[in-house]
C-alpha atoms as a PDB file:
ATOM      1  CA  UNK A   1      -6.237  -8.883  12.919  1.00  0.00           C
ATOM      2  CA  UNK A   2      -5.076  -7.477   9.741  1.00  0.00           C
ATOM      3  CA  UNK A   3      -3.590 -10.677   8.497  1.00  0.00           C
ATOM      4  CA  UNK A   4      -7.430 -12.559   8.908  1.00  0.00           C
ATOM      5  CA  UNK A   5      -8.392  -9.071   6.808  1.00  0.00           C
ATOM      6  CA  UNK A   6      -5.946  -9.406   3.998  1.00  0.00           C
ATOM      7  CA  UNK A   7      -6.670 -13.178   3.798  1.00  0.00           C
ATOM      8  CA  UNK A   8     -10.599 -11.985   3.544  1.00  0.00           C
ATOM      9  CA  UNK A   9      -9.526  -9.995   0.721  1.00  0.00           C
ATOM     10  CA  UNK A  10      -7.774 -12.558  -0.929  1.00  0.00           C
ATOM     11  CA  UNK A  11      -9.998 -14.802  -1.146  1.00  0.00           C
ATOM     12  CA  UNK A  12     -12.841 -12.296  -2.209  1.00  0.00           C
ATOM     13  CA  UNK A  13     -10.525 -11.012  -5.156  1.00  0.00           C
ATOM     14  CA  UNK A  14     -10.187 -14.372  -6.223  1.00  0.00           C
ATOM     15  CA  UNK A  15     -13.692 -14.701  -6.532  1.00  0.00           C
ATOM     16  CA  UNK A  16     -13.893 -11.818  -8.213  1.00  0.00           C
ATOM     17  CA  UNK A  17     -11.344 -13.281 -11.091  1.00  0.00           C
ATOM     18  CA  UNK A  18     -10.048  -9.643  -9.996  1.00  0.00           C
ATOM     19  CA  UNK A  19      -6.463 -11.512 -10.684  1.00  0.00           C
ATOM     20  CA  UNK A  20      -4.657  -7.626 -10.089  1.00  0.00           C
ATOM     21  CA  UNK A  21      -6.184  -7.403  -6.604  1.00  0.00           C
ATOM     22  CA  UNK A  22      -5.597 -10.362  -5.907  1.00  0.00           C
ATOM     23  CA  UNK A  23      -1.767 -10.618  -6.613  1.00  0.00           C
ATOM     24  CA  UNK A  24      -1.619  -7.503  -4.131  1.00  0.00           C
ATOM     25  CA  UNK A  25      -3.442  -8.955  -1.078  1.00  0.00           C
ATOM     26  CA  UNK A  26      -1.328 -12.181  -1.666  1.00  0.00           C
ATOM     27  CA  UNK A  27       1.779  -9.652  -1.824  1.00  0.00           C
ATOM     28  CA  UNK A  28       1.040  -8.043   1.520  1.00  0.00           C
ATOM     29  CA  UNK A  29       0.046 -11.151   2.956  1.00  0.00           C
ATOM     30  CA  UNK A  30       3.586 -12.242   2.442  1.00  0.00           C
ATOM     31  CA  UNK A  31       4.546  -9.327   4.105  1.00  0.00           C
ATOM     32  CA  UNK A  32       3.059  -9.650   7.072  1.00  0.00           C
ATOM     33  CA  UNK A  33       2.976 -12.551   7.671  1.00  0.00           C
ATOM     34  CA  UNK A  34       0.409 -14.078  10.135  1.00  0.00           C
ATOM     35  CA  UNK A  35      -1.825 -15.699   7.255  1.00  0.00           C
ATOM     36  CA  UNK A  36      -3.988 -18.915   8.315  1.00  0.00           C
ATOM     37  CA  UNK A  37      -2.884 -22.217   7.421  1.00  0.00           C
ATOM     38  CA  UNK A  38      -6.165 -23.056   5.923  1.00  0.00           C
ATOM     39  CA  UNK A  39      -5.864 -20.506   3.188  1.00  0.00           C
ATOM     40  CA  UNK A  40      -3.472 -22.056   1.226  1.00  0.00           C
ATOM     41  CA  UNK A  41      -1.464 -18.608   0.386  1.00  0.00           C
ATOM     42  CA  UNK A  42       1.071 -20.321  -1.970  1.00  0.00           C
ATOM     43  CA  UNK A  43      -1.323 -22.346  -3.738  1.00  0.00           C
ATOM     44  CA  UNK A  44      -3.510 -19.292  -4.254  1.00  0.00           C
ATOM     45  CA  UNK A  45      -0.531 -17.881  -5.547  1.00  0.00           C
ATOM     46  CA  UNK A  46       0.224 -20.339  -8.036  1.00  0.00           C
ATOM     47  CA  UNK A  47      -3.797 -20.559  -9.088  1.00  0.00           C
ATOM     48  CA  UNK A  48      -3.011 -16.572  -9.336  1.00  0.00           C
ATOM     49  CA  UNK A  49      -0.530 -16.256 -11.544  1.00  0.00           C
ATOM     50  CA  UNK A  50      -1.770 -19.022 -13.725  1.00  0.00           C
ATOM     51  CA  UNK A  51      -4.782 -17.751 -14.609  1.00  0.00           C
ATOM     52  CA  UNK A  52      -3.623 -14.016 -14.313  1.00  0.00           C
ATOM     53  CA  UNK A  53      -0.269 -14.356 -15.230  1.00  0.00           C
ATOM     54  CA  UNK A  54      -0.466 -12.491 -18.533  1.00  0.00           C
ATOM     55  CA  UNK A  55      -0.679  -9.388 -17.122  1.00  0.00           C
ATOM     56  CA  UNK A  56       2.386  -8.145 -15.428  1.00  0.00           C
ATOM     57  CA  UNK A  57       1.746  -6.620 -12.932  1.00  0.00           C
ATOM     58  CA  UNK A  58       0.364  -9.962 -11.618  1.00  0.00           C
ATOM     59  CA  UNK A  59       3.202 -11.335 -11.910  1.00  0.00           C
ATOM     60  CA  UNK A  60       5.163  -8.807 -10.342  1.00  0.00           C
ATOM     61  CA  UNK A  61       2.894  -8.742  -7.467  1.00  0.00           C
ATOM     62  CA  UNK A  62       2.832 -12.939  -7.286  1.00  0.00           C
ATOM     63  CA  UNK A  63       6.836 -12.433  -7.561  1.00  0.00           C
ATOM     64  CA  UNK A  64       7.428 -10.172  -5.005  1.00  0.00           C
ATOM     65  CA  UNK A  65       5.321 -12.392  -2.760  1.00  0.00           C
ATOM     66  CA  UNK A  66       7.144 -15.511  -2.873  1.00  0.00           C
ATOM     67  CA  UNK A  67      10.567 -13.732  -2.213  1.00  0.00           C
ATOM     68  CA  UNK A  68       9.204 -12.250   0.856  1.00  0.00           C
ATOM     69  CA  UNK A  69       7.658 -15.615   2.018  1.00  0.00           C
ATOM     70  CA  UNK A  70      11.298 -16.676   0.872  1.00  0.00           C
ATOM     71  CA  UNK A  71      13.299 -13.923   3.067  1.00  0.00           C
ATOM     72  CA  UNK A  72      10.374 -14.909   6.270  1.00  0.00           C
ATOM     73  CA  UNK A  73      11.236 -18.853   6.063  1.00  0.00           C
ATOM     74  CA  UNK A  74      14.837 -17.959   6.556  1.00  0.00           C
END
């Protein structure tokens, strides 16, 4: 399922502090749709842009996400 994939490499990029990668998954995430409940995607998000949020690209990326999760609840 590549929603359970993306979420995977969310999660990992957080780890990571790889804040860039990160942003991205969470951006195609969005995008898809699909995402498990238990991940928390707009929480991530916010934890995301907070502690990457001075690059931005991140921010672009974190952006971009929460208008498409915007456009889906519609």
């Amino acid at each position: 399922n590549r929603a359970v994939d993306l979420s995977r490499g969310f999660v990992r990029a957080v780890r990571r502090r790889d804040w860039l990668q990160a942003a991205g998954a969470g951006r195609w995430l969005a995008a898809v749709g699909g995402e498990p409940a238990t991940l928390g995607l707009e929480r991530g998000l916010d934890f995301v842009e907070q502690m990457g949020g001075h690059d931005p690209r991140v921010t672009l990326h974190v952006r971009a996400a929460r208008l498409m999760a915007e456009a889906r609840a519609r």
